[in-house]
N, C-alpha and C. Protein backbone atom coordinates (compact mmCIF):
# COMPACT_ATOMS: atom_id res chain seq x y z
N UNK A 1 -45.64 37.73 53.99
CA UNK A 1 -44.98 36.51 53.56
C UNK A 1 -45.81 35.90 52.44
N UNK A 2 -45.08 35.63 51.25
CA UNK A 2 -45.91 35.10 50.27
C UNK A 2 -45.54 33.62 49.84
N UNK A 3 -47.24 32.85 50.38
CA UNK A 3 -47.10 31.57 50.27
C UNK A 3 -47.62 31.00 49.15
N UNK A 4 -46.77 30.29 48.17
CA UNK A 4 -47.37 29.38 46.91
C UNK A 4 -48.12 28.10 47.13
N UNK A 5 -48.94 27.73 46.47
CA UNK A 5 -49.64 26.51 46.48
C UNK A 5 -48.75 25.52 46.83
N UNK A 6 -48.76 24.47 47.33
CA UNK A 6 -48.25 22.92 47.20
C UNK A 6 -48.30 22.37 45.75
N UNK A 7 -47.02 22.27 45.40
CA UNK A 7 -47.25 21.22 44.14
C UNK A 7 -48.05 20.24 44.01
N UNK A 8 -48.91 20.13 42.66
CA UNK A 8 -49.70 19.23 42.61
C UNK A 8 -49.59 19.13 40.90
N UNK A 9 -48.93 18.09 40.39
CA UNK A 9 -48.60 17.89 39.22
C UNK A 9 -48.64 16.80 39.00
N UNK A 10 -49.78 16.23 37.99
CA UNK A 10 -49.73 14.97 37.66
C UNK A 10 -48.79 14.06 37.17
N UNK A 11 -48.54 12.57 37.49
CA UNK A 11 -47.50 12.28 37.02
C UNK A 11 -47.38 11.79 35.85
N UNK A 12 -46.15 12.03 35.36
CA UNK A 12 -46.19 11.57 33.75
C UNK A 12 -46.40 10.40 33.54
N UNK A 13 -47.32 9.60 32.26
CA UNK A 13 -47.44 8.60 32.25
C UNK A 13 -46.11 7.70 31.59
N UNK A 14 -45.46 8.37 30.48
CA UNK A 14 -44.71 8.03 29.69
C UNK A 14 -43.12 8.29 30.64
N UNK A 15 -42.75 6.52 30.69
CA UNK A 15 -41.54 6.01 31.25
C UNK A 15 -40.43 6.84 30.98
N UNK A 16 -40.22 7.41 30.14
CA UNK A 16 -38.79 7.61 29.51
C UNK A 16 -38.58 9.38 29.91
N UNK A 17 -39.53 10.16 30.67
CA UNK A 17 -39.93 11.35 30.97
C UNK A 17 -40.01 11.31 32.50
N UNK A 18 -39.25 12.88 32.62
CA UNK A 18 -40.00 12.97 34.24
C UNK A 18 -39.81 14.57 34.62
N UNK A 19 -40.66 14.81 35.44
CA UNK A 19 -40.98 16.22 35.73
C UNK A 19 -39.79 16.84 35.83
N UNK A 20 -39.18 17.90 36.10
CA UNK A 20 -38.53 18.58 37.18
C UNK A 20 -38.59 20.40 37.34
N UNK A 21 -38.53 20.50 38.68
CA UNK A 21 -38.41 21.56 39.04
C UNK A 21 -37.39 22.50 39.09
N UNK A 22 -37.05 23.78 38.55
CA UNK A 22 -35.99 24.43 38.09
C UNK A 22 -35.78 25.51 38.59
N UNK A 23 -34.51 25.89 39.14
CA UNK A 23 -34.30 27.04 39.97
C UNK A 23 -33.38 27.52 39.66
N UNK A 24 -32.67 29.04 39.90
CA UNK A 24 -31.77 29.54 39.98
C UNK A 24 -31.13 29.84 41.53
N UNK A 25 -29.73 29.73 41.30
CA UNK A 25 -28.53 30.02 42.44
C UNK A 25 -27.47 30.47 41.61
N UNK A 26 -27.64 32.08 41.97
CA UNK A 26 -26.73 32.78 41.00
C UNK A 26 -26.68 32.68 39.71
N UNK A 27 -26.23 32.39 39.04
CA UNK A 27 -25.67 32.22 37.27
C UNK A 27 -25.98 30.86 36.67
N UNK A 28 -26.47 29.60 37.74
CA UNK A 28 -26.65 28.79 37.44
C UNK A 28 -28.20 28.50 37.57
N UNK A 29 -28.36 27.35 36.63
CA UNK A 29 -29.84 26.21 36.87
C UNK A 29 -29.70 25.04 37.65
N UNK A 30 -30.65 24.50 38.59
CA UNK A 30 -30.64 23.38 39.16
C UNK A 30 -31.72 22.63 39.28
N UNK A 31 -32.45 21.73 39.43
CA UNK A 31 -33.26 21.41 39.16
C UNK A 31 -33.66 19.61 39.93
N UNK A 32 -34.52 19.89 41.21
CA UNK A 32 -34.91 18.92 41.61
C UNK A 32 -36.41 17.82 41.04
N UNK A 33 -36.60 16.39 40.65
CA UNK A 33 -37.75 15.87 40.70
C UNK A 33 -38.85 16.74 40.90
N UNK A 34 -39.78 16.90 40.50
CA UNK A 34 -41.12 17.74 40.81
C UNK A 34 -41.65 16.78 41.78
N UNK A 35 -41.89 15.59 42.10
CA UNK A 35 -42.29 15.02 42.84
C UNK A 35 -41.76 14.81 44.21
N UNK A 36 -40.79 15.47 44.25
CA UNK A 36 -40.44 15.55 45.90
C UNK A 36 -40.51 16.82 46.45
N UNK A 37 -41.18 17.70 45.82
CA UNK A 37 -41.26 19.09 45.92
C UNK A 37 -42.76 19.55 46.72
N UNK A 38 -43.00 19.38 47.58
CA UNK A 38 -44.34 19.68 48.59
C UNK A 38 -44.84 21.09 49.04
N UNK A 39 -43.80 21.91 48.69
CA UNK A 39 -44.05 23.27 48.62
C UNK A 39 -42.98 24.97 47.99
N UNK A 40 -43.76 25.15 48.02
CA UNK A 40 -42.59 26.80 47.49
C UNK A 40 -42.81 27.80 48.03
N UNK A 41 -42.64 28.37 49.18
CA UNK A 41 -42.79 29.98 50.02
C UNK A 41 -41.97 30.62 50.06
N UNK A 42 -42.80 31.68 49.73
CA UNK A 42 -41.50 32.96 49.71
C UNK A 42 -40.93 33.25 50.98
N UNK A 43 -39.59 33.88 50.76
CA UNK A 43 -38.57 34.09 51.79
C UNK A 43 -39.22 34.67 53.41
N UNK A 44 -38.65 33.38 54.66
CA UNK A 44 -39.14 34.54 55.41
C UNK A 44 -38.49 33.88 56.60
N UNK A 45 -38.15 34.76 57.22
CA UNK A 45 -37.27 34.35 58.67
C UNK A 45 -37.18 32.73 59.35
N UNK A 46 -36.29 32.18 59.91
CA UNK A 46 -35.97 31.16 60.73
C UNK A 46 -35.19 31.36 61.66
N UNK A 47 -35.45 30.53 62.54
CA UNK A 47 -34.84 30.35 63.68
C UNK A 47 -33.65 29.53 63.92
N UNK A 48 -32.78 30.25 64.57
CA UNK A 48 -30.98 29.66 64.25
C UNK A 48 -30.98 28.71 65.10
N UNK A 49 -30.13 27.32 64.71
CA UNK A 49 -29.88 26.04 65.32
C UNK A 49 -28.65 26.72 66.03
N UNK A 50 -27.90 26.41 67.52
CA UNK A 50 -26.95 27.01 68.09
C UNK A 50 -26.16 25.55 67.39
N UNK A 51 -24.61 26.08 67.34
CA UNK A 51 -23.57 24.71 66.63
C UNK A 51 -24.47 24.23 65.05
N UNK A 52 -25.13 24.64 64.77
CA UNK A 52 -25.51 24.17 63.22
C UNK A 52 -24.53 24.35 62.11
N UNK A 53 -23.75 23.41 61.41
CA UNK A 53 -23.19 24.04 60.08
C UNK A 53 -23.63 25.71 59.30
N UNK A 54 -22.38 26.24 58.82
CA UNK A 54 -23.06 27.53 58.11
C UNK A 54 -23.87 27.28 57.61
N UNK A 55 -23.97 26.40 56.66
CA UNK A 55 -25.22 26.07 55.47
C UNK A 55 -26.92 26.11 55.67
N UNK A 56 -27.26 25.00 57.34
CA UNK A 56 -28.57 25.03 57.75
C UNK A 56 -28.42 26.16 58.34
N UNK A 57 -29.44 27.02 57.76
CA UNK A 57 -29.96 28.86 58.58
C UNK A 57 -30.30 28.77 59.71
N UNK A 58 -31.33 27.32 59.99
CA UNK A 58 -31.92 27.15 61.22
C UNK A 58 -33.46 26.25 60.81
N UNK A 59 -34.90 26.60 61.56
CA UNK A 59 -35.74 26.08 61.33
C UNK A 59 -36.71 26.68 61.18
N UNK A 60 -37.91 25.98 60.41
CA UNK A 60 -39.11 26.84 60.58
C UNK A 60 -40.25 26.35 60.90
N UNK A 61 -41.20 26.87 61.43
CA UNK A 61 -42.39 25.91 62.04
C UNK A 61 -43.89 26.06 60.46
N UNK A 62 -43.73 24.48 60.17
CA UNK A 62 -44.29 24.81 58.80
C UNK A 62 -45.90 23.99 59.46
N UNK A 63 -47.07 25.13 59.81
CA UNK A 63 -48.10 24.00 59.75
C UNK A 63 -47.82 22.81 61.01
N UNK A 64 -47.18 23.30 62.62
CA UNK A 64 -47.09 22.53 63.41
C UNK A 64 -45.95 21.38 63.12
N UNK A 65 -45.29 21.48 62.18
CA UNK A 65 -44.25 20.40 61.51
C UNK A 65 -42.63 21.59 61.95
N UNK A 66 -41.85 20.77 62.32
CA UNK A 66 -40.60 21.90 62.41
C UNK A 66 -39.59 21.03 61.31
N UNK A 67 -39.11 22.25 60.16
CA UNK A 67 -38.58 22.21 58.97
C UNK A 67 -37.57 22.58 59.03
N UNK A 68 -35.82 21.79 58.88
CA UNK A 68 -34.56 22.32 58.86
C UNK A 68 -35.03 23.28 57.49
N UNK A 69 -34.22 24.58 57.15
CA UNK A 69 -34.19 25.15 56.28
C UNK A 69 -32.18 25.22 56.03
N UNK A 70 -31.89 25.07 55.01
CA UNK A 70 -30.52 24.85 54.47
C UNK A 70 -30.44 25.97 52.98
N UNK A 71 -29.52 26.63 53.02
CA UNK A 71 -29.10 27.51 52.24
C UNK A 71 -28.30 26.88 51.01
N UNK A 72 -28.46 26.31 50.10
CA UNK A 72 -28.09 25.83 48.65
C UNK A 72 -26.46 26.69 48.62
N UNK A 73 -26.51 28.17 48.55
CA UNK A 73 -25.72 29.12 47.65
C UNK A 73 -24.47 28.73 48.84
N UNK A 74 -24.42 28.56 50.49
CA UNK A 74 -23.61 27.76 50.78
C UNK A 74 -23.11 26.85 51.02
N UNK A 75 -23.83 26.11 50.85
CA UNK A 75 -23.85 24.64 50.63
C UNK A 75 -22.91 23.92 49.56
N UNK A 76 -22.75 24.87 48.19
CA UNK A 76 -22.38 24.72 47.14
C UNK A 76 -21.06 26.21 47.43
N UNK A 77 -21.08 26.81 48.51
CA UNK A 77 -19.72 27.77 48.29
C UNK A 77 -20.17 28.61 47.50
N UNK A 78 -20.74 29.21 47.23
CA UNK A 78 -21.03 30.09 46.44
C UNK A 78 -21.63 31.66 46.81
N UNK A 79 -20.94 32.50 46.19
CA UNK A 79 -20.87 33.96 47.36
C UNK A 79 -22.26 33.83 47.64
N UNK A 80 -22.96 34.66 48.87
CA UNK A 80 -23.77 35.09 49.40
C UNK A 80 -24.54 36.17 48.97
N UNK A 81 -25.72 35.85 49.31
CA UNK A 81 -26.73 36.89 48.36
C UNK A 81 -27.63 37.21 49.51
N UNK A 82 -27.99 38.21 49.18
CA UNK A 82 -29.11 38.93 49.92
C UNK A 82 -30.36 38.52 49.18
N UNK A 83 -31.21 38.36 50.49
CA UNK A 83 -32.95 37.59 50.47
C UNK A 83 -33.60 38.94 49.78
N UNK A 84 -34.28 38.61 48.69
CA UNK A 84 -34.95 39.65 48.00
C UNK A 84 -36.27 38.67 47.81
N UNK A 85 -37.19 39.63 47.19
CA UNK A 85 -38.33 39.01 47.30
C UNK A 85 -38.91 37.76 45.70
N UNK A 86 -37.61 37.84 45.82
CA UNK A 86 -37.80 36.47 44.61
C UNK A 86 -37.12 35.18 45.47
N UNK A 87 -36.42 35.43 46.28
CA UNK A 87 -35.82 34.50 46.87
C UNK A 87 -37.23 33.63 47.37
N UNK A 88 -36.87 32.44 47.32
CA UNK A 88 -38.17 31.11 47.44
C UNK A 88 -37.13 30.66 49.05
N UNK A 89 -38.18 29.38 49.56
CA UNK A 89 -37.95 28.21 50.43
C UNK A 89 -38.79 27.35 49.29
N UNK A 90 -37.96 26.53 48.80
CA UNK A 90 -38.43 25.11 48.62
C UNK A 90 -38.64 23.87 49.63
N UNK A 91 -40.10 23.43 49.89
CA UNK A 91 -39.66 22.63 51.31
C UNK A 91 -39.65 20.87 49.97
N UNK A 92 -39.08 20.39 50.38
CA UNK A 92 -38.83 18.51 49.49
C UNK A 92 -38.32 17.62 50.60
N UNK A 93 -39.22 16.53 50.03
CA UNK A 93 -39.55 15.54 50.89
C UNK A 93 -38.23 14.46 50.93
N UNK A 94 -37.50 14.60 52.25
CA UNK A 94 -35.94 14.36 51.97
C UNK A 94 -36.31 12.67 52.20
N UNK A 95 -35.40 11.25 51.48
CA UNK A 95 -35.64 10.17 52.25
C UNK A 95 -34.10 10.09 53.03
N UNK A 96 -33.46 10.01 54.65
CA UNK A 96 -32.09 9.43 55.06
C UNK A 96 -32.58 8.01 55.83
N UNK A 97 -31.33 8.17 56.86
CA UNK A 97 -31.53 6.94 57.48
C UNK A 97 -32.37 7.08 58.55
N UNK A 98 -32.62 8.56 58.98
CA UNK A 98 -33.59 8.78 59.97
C UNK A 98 -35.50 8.61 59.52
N UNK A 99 -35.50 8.31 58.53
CA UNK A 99 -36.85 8.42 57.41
C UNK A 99 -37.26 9.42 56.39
N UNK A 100 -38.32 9.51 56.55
CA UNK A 100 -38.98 10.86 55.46
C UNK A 100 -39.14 11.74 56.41
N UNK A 101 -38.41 13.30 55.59
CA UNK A 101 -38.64 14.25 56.64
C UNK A 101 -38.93 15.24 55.40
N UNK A 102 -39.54 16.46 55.92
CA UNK A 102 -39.31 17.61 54.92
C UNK A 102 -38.12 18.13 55.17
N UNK A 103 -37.94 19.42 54.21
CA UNK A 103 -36.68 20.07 54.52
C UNK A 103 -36.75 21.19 53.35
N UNK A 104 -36.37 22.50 54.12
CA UNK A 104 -36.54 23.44 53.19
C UNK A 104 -35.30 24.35 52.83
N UNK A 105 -34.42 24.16 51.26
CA UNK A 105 -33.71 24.72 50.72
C UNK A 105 -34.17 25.82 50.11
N UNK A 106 -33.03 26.86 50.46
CA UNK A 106 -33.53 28.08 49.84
C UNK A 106 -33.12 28.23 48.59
N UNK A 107 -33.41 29.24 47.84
CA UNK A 107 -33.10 29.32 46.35
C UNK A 107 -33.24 30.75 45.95
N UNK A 108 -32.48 31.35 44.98
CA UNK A 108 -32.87 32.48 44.41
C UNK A 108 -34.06 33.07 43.56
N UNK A 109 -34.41 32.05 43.75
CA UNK A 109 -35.85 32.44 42.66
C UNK A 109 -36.11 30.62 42.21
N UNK A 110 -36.92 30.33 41.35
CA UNK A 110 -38.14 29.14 41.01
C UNK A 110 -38.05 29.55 39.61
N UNK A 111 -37.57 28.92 38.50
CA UNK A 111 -38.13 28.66 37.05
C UNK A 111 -38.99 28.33 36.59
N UNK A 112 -39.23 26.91 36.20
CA UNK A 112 -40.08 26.26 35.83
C UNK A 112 -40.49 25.34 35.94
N UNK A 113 -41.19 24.10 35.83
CA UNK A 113 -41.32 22.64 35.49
C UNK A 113 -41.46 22.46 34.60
N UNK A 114 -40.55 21.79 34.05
CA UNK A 114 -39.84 21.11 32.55
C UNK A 114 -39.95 19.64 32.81
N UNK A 115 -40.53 18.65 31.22
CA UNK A 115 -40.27 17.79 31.43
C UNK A 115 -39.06 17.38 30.48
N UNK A 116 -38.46 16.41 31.16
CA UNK A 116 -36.72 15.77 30.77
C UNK A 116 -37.06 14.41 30.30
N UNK A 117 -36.04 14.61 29.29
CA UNK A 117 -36.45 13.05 28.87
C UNK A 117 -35.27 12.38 29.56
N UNK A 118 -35.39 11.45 29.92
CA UNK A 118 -33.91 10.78 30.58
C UNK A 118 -33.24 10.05 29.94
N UNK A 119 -33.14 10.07 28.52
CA UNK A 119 -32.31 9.89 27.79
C UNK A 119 -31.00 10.96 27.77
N UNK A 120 -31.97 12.15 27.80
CA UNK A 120 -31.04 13.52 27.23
C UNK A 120 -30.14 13.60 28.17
N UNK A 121 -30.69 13.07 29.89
CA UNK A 121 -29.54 13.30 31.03
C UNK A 121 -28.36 12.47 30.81
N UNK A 122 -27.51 14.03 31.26
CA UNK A 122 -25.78 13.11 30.29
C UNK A 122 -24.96 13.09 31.90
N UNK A 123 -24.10 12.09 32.58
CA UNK A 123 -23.42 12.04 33.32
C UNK A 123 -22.29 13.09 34.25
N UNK A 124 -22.02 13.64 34.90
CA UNK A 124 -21.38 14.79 35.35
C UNK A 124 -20.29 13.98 35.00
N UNK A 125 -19.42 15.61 35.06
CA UNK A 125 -18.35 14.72 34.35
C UNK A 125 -16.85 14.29 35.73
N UNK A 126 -16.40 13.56 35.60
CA UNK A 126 -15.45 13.10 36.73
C UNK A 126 -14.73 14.09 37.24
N UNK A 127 -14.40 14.82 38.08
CA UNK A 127 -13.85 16.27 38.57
C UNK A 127 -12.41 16.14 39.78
N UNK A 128 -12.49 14.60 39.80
CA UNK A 128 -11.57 13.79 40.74
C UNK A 128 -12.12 14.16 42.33
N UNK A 129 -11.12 13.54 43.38
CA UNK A 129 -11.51 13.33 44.39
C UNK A 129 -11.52 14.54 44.95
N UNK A 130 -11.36 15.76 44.99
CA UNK A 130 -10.99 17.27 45.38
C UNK A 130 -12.85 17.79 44.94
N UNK A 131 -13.43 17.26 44.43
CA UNK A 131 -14.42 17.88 43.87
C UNK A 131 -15.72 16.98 43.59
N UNK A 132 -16.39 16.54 44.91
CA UNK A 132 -17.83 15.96 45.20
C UNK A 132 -18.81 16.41 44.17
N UNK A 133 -19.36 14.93 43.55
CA UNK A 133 -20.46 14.90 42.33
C UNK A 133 -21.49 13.75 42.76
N UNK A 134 -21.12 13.23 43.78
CA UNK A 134 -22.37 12.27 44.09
C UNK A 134 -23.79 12.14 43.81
N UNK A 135 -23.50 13.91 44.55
CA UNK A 135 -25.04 14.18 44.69
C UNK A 135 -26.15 15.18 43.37
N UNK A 136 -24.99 14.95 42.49
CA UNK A 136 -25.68 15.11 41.28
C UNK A 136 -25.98 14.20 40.12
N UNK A 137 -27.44 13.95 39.98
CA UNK A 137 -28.04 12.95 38.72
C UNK A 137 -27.28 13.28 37.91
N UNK A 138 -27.16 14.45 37.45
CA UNK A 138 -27.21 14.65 35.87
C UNK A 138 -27.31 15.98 35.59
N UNK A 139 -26.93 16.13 34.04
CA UNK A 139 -27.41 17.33 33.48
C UNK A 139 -27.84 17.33 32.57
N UNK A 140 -28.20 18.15 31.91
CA UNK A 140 -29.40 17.92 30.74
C UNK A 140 -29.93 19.71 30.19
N UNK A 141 -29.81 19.75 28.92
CA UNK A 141 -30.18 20.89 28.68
C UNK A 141 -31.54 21.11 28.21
N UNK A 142 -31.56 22.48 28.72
CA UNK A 142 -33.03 22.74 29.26
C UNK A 142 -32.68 24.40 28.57
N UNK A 143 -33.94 24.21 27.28
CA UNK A 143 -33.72 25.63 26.29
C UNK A 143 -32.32 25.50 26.11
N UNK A 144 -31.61 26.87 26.45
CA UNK A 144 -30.27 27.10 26.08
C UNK A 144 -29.63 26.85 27.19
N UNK A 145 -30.10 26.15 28.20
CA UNK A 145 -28.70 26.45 29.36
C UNK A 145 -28.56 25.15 30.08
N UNK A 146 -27.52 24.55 31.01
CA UNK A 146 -27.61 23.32 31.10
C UNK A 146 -28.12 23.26 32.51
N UNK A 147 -28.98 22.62 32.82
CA UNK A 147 -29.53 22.22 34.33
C UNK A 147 -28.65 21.24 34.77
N UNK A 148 -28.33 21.44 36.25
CA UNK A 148 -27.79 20.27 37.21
C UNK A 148 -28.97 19.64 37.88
N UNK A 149 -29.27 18.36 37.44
CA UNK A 149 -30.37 17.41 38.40
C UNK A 149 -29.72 17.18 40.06
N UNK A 150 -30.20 17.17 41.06
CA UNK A 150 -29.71 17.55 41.99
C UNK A 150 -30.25 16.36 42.82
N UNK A 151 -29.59 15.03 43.14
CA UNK A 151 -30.36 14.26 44.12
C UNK A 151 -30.48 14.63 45.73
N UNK A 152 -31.69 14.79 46.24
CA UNK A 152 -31.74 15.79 47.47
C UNK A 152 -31.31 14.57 48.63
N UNK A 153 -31.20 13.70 48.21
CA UNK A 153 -31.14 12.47 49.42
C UNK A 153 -29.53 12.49 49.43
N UNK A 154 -29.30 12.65 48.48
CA UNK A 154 -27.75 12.57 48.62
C UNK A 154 -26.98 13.68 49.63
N UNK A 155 -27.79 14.78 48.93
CA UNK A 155 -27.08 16.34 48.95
C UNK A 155 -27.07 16.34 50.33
N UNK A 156 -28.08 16.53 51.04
CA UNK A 156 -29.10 16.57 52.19
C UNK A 156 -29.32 15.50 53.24
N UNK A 157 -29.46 14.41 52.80
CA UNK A 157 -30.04 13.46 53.41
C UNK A 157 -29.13 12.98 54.69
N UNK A 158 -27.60 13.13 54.69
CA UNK A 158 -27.05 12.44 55.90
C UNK A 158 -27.22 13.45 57.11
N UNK A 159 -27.73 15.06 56.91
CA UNK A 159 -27.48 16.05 57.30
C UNK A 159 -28.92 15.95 58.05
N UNK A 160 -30.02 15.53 57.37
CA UNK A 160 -31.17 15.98 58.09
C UNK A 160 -31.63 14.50 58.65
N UNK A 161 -30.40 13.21 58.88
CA UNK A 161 -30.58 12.25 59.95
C UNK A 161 -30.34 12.72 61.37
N UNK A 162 -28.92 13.70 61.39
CA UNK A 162 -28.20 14.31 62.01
C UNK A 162 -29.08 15.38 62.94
N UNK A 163 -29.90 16.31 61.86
CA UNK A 163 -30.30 17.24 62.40
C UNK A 163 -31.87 16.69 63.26
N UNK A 164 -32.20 15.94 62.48
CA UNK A 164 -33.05 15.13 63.28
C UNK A 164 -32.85 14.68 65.39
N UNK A 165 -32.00 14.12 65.18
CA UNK A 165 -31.45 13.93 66.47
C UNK A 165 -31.53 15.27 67.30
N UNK A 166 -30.97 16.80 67.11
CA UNK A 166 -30.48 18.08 67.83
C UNK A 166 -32.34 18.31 68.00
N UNK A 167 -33.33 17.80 67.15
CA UNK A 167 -34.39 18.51 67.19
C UNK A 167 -35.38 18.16 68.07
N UNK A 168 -35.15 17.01 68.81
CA UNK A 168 -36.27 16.43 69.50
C UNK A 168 -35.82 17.21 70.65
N UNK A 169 -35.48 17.83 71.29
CA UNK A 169 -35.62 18.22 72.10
C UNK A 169 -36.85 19.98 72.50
N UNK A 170 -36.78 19.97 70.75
CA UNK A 170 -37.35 21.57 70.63
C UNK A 170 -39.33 21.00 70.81
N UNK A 171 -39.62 22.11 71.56
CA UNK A 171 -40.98 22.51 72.08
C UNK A 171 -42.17 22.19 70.90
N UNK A 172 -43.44 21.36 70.37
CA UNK A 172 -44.24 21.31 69.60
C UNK A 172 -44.49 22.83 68.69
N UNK A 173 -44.40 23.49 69.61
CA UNK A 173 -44.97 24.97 69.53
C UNK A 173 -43.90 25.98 68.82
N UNK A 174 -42.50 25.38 68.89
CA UNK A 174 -41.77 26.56 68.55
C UNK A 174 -41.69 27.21 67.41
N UNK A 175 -41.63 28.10 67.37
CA UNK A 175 -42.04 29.44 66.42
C UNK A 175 -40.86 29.94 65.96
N UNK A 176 -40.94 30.16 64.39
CA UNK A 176 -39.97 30.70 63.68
C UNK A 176 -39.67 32.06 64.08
N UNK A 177 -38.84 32.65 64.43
CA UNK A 177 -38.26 34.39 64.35
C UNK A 177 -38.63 34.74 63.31
């Protein structure tokens, strides 16, 4: 299992700038805050929630901490891919109504950290009521291709109040499959 450092990226001083972290899911870029980003490990088994939405895989025991892990590519509908060894867990520091929790989305692979000016972030565009945009800041191009800013509190956040609740019942100790 290959584990990456914890982000540790200073923060920008200049207001009008801000980090972000950039990933691929399929054909697309997405791209969360660098600052809510607490870790990046490579792909590696969890343990299935019984009744969990398709989307959360299940959990993982990160460091005595137990971590919903949630699958992005269905989350967003988007065909299914097989875990190869570029495939990441991003764990980010979710805020809901249950508090600060971690939570680890998977991803096809990790880009870069780019900084955005937040000027350049331009509004999603209205897609009507058939087609949820809440939970996206923005987009903003990044080189040649356009990144979706991705607010994780939005995306995530009512889901891991929820999942919060199913979890207290699980053992200090329990261990990822």
């Amino acid at each position: 299992m290959a584990t990456y450092h914890p982000a540790k990226v200073a923060r920008t001083k200049d207001a009008t700038a801000q980090q972000v972290l950039t990933f691929e899911l399929g054909n697309g870029t997405y791209g969360f805050e660098v600052l809510r980003v607490r870790e990046i490990r490579g792909w590696t088994s969890v343990t299935k929630l019984p009744q969990a939405p398709p989307h959360v895989l299940g959990i993982l025991n990160l460091r005595g901490s137990i971590v919903p892990v949630m699958d992005l590519r269905m989350r967003f509908a988007l065909e299914r891919a097989q875990h190869t060894n570029a495939t990441v867990i991003i764990v980010l520091s979710v805020h809901s109504q249950a508090g600060q929790r971690e939570v680890g989305v998977v991803a096809d692979g990790v880009s870069d950290v780019v900084d955005v000016n937040l000027a350049d972030i331009k509004q999603p565009p209205d897609l009507g009521a058939s087609c949820a945009t809440d939970y996206i800041r923005g987009l903003v191009p990044v080189g040649e291709r356009l990144t979706v800013l991705l607010d994780i509190d939005r995306l995530i956040g009512t889901e891991v109040a929820a999942l919060s609740g199913d979890q207290q019942g699980l053992a200090p100790g329990a261990e990822a499959a």
